[in-house]
N, C-alpha and C. Protein backbone atom coordinates (compact mmCIF):
# COMPACT_ATOMS: atom_id res chain seq x y z
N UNK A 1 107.58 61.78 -88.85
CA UNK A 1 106.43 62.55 -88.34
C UNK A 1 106.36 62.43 -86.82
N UNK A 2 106.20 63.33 -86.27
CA UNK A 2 105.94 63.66 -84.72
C UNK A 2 105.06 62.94 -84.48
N UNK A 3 105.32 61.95 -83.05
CA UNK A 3 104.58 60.53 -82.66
C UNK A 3 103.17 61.30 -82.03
N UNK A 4 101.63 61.04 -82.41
CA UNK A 4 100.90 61.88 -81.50
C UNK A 4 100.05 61.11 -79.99
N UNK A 5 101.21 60.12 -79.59
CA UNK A 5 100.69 59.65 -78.18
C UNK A 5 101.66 60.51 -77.85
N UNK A 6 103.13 60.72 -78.52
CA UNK A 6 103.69 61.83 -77.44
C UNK A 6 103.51 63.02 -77.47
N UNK A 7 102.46 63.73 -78.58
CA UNK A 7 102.86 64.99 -78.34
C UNK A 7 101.09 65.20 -77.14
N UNK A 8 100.14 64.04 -77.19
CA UNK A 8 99.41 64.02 -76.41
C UNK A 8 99.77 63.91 -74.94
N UNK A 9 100.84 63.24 -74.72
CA UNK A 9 101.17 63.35 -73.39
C UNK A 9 101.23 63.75 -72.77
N UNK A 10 101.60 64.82 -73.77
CA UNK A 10 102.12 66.49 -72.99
C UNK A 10 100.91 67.46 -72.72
N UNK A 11 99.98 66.93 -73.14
CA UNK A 11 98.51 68.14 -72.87
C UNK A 11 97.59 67.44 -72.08
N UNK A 12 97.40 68.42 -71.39
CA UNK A 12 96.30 67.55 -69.74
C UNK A 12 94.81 67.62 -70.50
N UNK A 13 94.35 66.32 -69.97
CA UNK A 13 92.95 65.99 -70.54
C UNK A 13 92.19 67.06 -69.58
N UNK A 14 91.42 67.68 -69.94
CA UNK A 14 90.22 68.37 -68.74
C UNK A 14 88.90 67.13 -68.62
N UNK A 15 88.44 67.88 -67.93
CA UNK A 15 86.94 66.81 -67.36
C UNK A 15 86.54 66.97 -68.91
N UNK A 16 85.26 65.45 -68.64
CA UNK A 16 84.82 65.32 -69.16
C UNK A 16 83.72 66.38 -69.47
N UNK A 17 83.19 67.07 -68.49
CA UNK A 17 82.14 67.99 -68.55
C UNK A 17 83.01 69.21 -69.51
N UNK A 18 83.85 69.65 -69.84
CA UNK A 18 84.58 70.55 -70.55
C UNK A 18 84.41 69.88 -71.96
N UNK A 19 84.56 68.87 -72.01
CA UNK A 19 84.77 68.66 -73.57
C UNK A 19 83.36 68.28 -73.81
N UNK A 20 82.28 67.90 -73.29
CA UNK A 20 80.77 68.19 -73.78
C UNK A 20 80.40 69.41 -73.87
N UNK A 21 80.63 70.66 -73.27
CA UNK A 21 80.48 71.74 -73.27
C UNK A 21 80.83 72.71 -74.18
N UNK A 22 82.17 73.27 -74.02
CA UNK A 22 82.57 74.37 -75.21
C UNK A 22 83.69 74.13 -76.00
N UNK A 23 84.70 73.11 -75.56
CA UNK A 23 86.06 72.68 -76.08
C UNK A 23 85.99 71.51 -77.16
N UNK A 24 84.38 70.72 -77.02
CA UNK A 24 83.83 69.91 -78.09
C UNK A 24 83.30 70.92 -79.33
N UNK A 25 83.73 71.40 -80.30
CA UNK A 25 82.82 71.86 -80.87
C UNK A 25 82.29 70.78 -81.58
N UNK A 26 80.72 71.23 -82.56
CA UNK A 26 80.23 70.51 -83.45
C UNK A 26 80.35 71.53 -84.49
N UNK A 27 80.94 70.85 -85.87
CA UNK A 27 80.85 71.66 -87.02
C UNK A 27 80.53 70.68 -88.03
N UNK A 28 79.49 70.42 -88.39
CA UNK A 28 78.71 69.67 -89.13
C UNK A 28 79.13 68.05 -88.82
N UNK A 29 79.78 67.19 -89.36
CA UNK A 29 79.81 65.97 -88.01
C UNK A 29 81.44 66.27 -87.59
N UNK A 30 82.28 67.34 -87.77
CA UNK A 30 83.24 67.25 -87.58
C UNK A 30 83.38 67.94 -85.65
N UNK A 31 84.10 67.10 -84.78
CA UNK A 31 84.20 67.24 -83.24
C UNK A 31 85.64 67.83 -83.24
N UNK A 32 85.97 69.64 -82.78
CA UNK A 32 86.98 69.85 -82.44
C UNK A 32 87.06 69.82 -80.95
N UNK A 33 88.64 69.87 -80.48
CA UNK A 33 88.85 69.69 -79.50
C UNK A 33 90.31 70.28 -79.15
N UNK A 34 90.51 71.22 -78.93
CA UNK A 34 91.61 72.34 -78.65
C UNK A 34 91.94 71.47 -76.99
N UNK A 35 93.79 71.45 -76.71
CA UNK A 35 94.09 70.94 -75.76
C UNK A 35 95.39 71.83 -75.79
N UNK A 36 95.42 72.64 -74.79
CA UNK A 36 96.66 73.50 -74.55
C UNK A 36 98.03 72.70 -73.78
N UNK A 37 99.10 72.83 -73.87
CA UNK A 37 99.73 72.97 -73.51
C UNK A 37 100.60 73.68 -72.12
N UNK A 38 100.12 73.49 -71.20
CA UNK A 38 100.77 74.40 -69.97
C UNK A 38 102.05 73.77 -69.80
N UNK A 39 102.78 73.61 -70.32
CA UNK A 39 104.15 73.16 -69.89
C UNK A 39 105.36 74.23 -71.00
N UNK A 40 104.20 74.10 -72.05
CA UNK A 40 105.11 75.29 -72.80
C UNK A 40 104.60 77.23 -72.24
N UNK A 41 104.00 77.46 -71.34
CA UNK A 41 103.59 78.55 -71.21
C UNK A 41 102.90 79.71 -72.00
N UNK A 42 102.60 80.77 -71.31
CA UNK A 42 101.79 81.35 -72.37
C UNK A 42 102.41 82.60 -72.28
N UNK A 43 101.76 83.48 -73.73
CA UNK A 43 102.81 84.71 -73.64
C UNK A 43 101.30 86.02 -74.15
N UNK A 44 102.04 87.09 -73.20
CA UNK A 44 100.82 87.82 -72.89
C UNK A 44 100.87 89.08 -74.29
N UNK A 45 100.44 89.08 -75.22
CA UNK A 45 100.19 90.16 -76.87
C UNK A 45 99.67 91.48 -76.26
N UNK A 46 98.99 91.67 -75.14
CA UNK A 46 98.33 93.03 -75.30
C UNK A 46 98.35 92.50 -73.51
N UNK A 47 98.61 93.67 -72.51
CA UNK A 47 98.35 93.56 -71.28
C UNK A 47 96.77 93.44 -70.84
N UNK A 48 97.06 92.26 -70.43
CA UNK A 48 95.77 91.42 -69.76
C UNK A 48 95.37 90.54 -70.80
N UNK A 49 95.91 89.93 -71.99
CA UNK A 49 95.55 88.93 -72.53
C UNK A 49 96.70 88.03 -73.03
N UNK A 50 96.74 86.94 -72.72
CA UNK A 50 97.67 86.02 -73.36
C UNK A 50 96.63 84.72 -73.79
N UNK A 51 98.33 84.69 -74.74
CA UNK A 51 97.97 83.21 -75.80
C UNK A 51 98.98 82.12 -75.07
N UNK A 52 98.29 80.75 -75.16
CA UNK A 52 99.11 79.80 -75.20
C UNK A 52 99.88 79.62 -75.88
N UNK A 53 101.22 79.12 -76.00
CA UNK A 53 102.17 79.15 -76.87
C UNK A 53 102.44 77.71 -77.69
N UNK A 54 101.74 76.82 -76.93
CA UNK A 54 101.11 75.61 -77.82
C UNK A 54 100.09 75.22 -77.36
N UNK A 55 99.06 74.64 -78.30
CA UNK A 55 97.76 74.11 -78.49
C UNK A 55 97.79 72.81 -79.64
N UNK A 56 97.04 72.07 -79.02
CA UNK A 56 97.08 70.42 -80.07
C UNK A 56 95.51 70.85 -79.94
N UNK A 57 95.30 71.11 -81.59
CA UNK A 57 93.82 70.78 -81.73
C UNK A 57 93.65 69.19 -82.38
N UNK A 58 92.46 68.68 -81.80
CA UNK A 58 91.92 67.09 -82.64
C UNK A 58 90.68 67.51 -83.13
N UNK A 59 90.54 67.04 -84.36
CA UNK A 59 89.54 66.97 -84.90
C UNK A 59 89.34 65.19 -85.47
N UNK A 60 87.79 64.93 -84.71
CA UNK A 60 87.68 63.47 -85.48
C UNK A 60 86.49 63.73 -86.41
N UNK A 61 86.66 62.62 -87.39
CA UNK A 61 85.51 62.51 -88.63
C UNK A 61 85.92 63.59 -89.60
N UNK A 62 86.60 64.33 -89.69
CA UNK A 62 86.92 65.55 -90.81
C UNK A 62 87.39 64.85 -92.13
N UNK A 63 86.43 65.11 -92.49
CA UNK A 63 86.97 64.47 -94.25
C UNK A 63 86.93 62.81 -94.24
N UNK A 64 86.63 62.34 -93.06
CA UNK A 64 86.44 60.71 -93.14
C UNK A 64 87.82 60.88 -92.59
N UNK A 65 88.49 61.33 -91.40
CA UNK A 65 90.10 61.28 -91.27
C UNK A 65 89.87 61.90 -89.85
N UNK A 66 90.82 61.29 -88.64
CA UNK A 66 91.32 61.92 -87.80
C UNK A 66 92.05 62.77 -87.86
N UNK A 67 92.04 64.19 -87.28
CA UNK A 67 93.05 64.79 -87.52
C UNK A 67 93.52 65.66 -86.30
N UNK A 68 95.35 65.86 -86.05
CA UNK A 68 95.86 66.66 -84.83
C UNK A 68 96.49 67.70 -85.22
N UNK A 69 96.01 68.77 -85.08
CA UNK A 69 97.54 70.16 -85.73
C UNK A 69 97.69 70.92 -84.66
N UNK A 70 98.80 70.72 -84.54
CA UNK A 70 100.23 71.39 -83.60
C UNK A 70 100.36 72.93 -83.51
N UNK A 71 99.37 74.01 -83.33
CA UNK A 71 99.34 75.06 -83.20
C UNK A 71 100.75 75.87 -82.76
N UNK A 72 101.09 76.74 -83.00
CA UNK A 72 102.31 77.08 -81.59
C UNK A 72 102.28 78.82 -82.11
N UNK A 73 102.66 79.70 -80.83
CA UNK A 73 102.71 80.86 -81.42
C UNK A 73 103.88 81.32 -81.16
N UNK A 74 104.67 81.96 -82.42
CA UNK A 74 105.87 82.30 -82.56
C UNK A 74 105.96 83.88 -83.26
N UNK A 75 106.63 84.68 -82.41
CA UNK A 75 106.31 86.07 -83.59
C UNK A 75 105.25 86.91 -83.25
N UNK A 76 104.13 86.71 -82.19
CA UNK A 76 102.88 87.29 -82.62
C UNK A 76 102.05 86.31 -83.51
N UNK A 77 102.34 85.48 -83.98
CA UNK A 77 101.44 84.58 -84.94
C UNK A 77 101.07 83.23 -84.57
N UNK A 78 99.93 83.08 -84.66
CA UNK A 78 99.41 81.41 -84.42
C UNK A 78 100.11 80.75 -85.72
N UNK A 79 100.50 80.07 -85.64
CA UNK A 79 101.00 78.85 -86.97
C UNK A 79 100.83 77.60 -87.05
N UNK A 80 100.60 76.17 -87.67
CA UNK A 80 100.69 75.17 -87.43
C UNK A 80 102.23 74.40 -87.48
N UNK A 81 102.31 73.74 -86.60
CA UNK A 81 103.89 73.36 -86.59
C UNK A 81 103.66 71.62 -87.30
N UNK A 82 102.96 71.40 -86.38
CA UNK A 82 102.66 69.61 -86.95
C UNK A 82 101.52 69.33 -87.46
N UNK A 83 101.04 68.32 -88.53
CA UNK A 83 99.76 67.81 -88.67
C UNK A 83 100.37 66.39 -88.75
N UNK A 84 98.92 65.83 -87.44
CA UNK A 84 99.06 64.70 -88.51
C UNK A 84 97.81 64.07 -88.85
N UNK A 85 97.54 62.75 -89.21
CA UNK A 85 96.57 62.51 -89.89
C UNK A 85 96.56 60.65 -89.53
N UNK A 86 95.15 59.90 -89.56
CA UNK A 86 95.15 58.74 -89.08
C UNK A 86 93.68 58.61 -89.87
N UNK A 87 94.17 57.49 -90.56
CA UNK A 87 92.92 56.61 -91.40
C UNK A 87 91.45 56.21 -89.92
N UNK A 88 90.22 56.57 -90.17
CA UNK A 88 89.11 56.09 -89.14
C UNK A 88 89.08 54.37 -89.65
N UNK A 89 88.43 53.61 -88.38
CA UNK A 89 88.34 52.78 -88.31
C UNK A 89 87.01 52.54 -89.23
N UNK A 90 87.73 51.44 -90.88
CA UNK A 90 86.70 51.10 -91.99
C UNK A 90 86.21 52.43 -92.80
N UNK A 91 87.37 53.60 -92.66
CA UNK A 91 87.60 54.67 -93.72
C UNK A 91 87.97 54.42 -94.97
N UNK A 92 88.39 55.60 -95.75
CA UNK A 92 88.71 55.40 -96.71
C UNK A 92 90.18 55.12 -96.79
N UNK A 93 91.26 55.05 -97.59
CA UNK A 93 92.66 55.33 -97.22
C UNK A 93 92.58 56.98 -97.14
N UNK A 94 93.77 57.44 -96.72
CA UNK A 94 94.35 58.53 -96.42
C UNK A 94 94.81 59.03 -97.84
N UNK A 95 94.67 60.11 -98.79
CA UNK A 95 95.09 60.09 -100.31
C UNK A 95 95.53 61.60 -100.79
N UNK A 96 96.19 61.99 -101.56
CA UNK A 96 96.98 63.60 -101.84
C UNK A 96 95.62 64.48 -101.19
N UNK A 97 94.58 63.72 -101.98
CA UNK A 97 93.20 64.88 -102.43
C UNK A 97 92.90 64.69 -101.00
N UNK A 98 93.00 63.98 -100.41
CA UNK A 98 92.51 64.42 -98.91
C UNK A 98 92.80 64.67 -98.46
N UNK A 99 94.45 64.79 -98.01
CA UNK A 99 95.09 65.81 -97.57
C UNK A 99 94.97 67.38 -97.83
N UNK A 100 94.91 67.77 -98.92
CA UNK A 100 94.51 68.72 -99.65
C UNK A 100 93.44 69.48 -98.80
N UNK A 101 92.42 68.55 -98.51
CA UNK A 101 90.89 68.99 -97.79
C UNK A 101 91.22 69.50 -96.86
N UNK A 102 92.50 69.55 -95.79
CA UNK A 102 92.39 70.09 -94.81
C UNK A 102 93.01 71.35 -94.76
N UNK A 103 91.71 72.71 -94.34
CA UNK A 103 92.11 73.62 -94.05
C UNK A 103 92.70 73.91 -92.65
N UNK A 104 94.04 74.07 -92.89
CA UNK A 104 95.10 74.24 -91.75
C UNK A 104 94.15 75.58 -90.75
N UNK A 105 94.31 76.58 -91.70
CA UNK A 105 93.41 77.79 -90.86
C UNK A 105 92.49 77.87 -89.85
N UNK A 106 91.74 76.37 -90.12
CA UNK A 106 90.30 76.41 -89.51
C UNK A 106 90.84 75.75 -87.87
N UNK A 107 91.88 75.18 -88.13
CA UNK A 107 92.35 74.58 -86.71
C UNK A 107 93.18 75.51 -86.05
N UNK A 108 93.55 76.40 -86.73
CA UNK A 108 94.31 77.78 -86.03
C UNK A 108 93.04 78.38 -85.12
N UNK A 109 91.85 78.93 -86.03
CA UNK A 109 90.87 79.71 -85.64
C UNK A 109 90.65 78.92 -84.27
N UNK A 110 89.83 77.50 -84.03
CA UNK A 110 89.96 76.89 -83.05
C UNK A 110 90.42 76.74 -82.24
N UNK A 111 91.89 76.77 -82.15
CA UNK A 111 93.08 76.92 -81.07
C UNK A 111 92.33 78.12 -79.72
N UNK A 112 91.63 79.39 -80.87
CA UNK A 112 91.64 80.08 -79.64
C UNK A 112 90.33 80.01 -78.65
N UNK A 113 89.97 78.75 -78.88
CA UNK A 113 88.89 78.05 -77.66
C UNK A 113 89.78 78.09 -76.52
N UNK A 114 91.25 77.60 -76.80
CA UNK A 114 91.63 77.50 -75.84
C UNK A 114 92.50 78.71 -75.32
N UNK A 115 92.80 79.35 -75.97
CA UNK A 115 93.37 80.58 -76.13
C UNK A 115 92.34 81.75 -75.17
N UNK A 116 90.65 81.64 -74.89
CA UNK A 116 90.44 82.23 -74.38
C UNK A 116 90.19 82.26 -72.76
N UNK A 117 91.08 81.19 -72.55
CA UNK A 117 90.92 80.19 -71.09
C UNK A 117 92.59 81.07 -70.78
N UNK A 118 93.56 81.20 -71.45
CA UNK A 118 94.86 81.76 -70.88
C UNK A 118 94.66 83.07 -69.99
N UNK A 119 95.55 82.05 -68.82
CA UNK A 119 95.81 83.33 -67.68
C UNK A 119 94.22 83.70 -66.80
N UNK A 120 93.16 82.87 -67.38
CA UNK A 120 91.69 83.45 -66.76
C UNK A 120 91.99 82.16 -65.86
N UNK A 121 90.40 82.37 -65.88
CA UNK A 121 89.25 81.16 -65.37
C UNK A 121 88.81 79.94 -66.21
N UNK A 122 89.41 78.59 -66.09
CA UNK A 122 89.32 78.04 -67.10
C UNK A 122 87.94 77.35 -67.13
N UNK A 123 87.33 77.71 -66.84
CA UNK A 123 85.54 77.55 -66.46
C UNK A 123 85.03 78.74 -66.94
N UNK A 124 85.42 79.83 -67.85
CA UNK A 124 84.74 81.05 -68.37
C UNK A 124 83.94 80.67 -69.37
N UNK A 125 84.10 79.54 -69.89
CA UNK A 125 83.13 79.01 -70.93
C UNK A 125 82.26 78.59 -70.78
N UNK A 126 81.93 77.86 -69.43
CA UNK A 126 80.53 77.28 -68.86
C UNK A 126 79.79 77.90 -68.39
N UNK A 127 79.41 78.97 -68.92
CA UNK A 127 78.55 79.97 -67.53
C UNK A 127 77.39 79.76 -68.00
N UNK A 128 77.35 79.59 -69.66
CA UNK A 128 76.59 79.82 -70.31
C UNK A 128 75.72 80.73 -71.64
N UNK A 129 76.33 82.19 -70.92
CA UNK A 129 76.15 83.37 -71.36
C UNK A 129 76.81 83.58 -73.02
N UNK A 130 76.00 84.26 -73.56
CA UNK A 130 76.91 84.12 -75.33
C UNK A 130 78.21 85.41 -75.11
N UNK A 131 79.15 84.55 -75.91
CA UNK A 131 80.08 85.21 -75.85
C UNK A 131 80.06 85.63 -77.33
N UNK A 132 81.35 86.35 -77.50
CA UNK A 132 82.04 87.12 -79.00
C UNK A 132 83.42 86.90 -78.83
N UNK A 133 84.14 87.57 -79.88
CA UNK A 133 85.45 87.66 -79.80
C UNK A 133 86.29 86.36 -79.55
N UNK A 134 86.03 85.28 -80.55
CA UNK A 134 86.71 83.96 -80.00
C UNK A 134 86.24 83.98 -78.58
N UNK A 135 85.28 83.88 -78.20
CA UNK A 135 84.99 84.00 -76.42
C UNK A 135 85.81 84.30 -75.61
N UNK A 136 86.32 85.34 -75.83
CA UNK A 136 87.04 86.44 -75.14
C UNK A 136 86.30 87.63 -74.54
N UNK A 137 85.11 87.38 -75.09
CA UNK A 137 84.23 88.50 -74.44
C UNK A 137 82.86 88.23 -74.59
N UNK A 138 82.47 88.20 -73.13
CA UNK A 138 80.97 88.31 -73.00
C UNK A 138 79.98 89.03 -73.88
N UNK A 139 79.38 88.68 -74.50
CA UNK A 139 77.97 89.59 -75.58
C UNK A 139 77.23 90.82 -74.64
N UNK A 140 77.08 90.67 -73.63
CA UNK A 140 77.04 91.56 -72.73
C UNK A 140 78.05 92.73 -72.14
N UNK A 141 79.12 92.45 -71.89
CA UNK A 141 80.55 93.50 -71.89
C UNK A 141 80.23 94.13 -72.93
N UNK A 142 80.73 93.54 -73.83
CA UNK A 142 80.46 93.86 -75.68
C UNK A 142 79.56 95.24 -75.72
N UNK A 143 78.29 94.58 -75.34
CA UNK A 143 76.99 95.60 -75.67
C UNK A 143 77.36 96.91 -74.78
N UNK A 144 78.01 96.79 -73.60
CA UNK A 144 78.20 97.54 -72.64
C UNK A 144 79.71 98.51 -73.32
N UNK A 145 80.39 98.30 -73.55
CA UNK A 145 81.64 98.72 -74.10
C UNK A 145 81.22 99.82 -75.15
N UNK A 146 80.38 99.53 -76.42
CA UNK A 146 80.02 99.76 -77.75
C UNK A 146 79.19 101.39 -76.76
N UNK A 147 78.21 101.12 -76.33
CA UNK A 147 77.44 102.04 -75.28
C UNK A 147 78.52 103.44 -74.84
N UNK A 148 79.52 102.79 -74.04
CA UNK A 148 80.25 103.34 -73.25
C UNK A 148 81.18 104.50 -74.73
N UNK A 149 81.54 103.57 -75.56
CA UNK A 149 82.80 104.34 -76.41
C UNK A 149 83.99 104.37 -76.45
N UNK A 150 85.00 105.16 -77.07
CA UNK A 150 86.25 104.63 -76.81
C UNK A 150 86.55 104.98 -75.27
N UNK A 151 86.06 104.52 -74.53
CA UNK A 151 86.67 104.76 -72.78
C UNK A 151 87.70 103.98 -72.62
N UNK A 152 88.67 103.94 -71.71
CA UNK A 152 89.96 103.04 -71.75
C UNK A 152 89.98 101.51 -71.90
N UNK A 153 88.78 100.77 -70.92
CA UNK A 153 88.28 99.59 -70.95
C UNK A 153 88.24 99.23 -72.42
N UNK A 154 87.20 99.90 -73.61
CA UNK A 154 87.29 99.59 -75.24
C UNK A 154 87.99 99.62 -75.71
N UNK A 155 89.05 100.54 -75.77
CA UNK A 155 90.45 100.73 -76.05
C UNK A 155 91.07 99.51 -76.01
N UNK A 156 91.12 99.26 -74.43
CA UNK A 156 92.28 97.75 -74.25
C UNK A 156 91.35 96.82 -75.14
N UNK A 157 90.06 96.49 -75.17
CA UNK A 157 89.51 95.42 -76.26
C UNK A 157 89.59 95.71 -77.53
N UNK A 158 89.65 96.78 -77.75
CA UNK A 158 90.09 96.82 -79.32
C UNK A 158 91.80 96.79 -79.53
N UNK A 159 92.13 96.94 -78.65
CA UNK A 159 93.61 96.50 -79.27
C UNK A 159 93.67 94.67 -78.78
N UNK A 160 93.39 94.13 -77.75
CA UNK A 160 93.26 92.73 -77.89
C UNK A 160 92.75 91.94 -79.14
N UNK A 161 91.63 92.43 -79.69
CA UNK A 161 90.96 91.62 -80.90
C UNK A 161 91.73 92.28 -82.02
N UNK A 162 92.90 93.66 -82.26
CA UNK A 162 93.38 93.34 -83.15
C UNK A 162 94.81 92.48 -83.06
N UNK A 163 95.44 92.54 -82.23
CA UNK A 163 96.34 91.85 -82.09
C UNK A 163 95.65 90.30 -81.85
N UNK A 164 94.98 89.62 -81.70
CA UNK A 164 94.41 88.23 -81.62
C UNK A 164 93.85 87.78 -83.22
N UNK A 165 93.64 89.57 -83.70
CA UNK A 165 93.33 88.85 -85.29
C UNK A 165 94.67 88.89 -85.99
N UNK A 166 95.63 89.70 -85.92
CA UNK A 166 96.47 89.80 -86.40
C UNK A 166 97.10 88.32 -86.27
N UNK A 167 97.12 87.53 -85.31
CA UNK A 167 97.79 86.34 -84.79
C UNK A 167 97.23 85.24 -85.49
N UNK A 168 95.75 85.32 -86.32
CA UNK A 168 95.48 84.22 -87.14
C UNK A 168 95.09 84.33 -88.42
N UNK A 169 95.87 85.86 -88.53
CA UNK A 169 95.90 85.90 -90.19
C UNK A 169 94.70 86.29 -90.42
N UNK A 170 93.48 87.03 -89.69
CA UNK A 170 92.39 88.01 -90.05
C UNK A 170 92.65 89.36 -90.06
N UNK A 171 91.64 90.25 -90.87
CA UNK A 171 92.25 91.19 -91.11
C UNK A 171 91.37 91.94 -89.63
N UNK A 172 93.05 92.39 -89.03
CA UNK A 172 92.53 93.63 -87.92
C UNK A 172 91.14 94.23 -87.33
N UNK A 173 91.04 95.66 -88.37
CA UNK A 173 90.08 96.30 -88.17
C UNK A 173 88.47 96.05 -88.47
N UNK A 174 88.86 94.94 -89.59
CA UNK A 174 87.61 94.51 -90.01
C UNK A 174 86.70 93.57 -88.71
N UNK A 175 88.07 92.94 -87.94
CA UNK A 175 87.36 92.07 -87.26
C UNK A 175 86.78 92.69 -85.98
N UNK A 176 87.25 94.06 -85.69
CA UNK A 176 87.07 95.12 -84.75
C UNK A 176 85.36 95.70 -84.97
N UNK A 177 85.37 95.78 -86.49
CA UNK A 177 84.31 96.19 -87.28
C UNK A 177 83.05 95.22 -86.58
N UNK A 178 83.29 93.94 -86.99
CA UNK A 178 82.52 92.57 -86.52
C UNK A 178 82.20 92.23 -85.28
N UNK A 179 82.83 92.29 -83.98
CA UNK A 179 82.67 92.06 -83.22
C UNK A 179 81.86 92.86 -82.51
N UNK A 180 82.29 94.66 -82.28
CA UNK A 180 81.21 95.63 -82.00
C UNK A 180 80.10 95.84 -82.71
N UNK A 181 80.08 95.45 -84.20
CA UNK A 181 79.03 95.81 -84.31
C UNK A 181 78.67 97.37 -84.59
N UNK A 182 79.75 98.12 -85.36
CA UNK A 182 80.13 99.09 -85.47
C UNK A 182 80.10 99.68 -87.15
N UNK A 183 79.98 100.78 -87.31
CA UNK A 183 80.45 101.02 -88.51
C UNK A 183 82.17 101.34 -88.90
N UNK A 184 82.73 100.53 -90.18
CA UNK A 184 83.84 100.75 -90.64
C UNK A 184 84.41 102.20 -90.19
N UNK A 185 84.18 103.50 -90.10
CA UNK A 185 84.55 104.37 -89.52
C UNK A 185 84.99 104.41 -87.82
N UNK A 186 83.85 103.74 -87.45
CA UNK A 186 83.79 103.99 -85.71
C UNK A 186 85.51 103.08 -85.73
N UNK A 187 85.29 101.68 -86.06
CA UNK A 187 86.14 101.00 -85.70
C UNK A 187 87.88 101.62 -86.02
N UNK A 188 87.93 102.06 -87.33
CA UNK A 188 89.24 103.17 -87.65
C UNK A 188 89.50 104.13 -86.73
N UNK A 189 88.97 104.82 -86.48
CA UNK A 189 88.59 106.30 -84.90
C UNK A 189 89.21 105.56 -83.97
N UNK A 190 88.41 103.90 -83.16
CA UNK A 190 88.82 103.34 -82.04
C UNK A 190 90.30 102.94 -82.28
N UNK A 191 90.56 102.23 -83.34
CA UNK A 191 91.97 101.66 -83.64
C UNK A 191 93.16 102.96 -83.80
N UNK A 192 92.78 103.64 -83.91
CA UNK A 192 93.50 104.94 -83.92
C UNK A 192 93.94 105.28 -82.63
N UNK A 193 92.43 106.25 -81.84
CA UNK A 193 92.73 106.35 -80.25
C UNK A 193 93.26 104.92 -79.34
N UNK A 194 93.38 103.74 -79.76
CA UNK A 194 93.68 102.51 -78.97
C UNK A 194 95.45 103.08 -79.42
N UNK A 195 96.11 103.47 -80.87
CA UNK A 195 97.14 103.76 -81.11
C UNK A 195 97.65 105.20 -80.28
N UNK A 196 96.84 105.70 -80.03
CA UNK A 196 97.41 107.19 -79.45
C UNK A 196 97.65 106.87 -78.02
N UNK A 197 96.56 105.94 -77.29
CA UNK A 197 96.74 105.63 -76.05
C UNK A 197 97.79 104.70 -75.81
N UNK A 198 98.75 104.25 -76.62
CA UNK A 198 99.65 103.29 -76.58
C UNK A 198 99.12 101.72 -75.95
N UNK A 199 97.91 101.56 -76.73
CA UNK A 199 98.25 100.07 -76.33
C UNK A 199 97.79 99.50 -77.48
N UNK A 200 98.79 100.09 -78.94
CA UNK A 200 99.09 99.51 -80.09
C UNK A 200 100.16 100.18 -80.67
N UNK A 201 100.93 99.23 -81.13
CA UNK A 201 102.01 100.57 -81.76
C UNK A 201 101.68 101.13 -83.13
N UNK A 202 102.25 101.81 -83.65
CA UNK A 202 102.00 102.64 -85.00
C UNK A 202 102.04 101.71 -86.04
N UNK A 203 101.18 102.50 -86.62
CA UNK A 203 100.77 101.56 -87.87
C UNK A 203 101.78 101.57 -88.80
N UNK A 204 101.90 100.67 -89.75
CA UNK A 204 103.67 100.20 -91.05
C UNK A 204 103.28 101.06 -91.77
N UNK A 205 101.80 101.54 -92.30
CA UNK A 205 101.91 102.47 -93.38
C UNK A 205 100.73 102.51 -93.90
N UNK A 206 100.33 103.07 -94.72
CA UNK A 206 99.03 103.43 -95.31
C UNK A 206 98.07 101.95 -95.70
N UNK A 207 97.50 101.09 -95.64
CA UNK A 207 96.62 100.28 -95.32
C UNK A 207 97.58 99.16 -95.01
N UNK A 208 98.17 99.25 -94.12
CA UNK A 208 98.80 97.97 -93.07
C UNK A 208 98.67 98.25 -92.35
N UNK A 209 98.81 97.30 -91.76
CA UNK A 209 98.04 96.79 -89.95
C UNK A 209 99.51 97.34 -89.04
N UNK A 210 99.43 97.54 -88.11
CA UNK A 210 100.15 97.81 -86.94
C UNK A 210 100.28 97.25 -86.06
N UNK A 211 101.25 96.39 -85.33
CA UNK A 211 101.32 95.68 -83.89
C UNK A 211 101.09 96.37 -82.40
């Protein structure tokens, strides 16, 4: 198993004020903590957005268990490459069924805490302001975009959030659906004109998704 002081080595701690802020999440007592990788670089899915191409998420207390998974994106797809796992101090042992407990997915979804810091401002998370879209987008843009219509600006965000859902195994349009705040129609229309304007390619076929 992949040693995780070394694969920590390799990911720069940020301030402390970052990981109280938005890179700590709280999900019931479980503390994530997404840590990118800049040494492996990042690769850009839709012009003007890139993903890191590795991310070490930690999660402590999950299931009574430390836990690190090795994000990496290969293909267009977030995947987990490594997990590993470390008994808490006066836990339980480590056991099949608890292994079992861990949904790999949920540390993918997480990854893109850090995922929405690539190529920006890595202070876009502290402003304060509510975001959407894996915080990729201000609730405000958002409201402003939805207003506006498919204008080119919506376009490029609707092809970002489908290609960013496509990358963690959500479904596309639905999540297009979710984020605007739209009806299932509007969002088909936008994903369409985002396809005519070329900044998605054609769809595989009658209810598959398109890159």
């Amino acid at each position: 198993m992949t040693n995780v002081k070394w694969l920590c080595s390799n990911y720069r701690i940020r301030a402390v004020v970052l990981t109280n802020l938005r890179q700590q999440c709280k999900d019931d007592r479980v503390h994530f903590q997404p840590e990118e990788n800049e040494d492996a670089g990042v690769t850009e899915i839709v012009p003007g957005v890139q993903l890191w191409n590795e991310v070490l998420v930690h999660a402590w207390d999950y299931h009574g268990m430390d836990v690190d998974v090795l994000v990496r994106l290969a293909d267009d797809r977030l995947t987990a490459d490594v997990v590993t796992v470390r008994r808490r101090d006066g836990g339980d042992p480590v056991t099949a069924d608890a292994l079992r407990s861990i949904a790999v997915t949920q540390f993918i979804r997480r990854s893109l805490e850090a995922h929405a810091r690539a190529g920006g401002d890595p202070f876009v998370t502290l402003t304060g302001e509510p975001r959407v879209a894996f915080d990729f987008l201000a609730e405000k843009d958002r409201d402003r975009m939805v207003e506006a219509g498919p204008v080119t600006e919506t376009l490029r965000m609707v092809a970002a959030l489908y290609r960013i859902a496509l990358a963690i195994g959500d479904r596309p349009t639905k999540t297009v659906t979710e984020v605007f705040q739209v009806p299932r129609y509007t969002a088909d229309r936008w994903v369409a004109k985002a396809r005519e304007r070329g900044f998605l390619g054609p769809a595989e076929g009658p209810g598959k998704a398109g890159a």
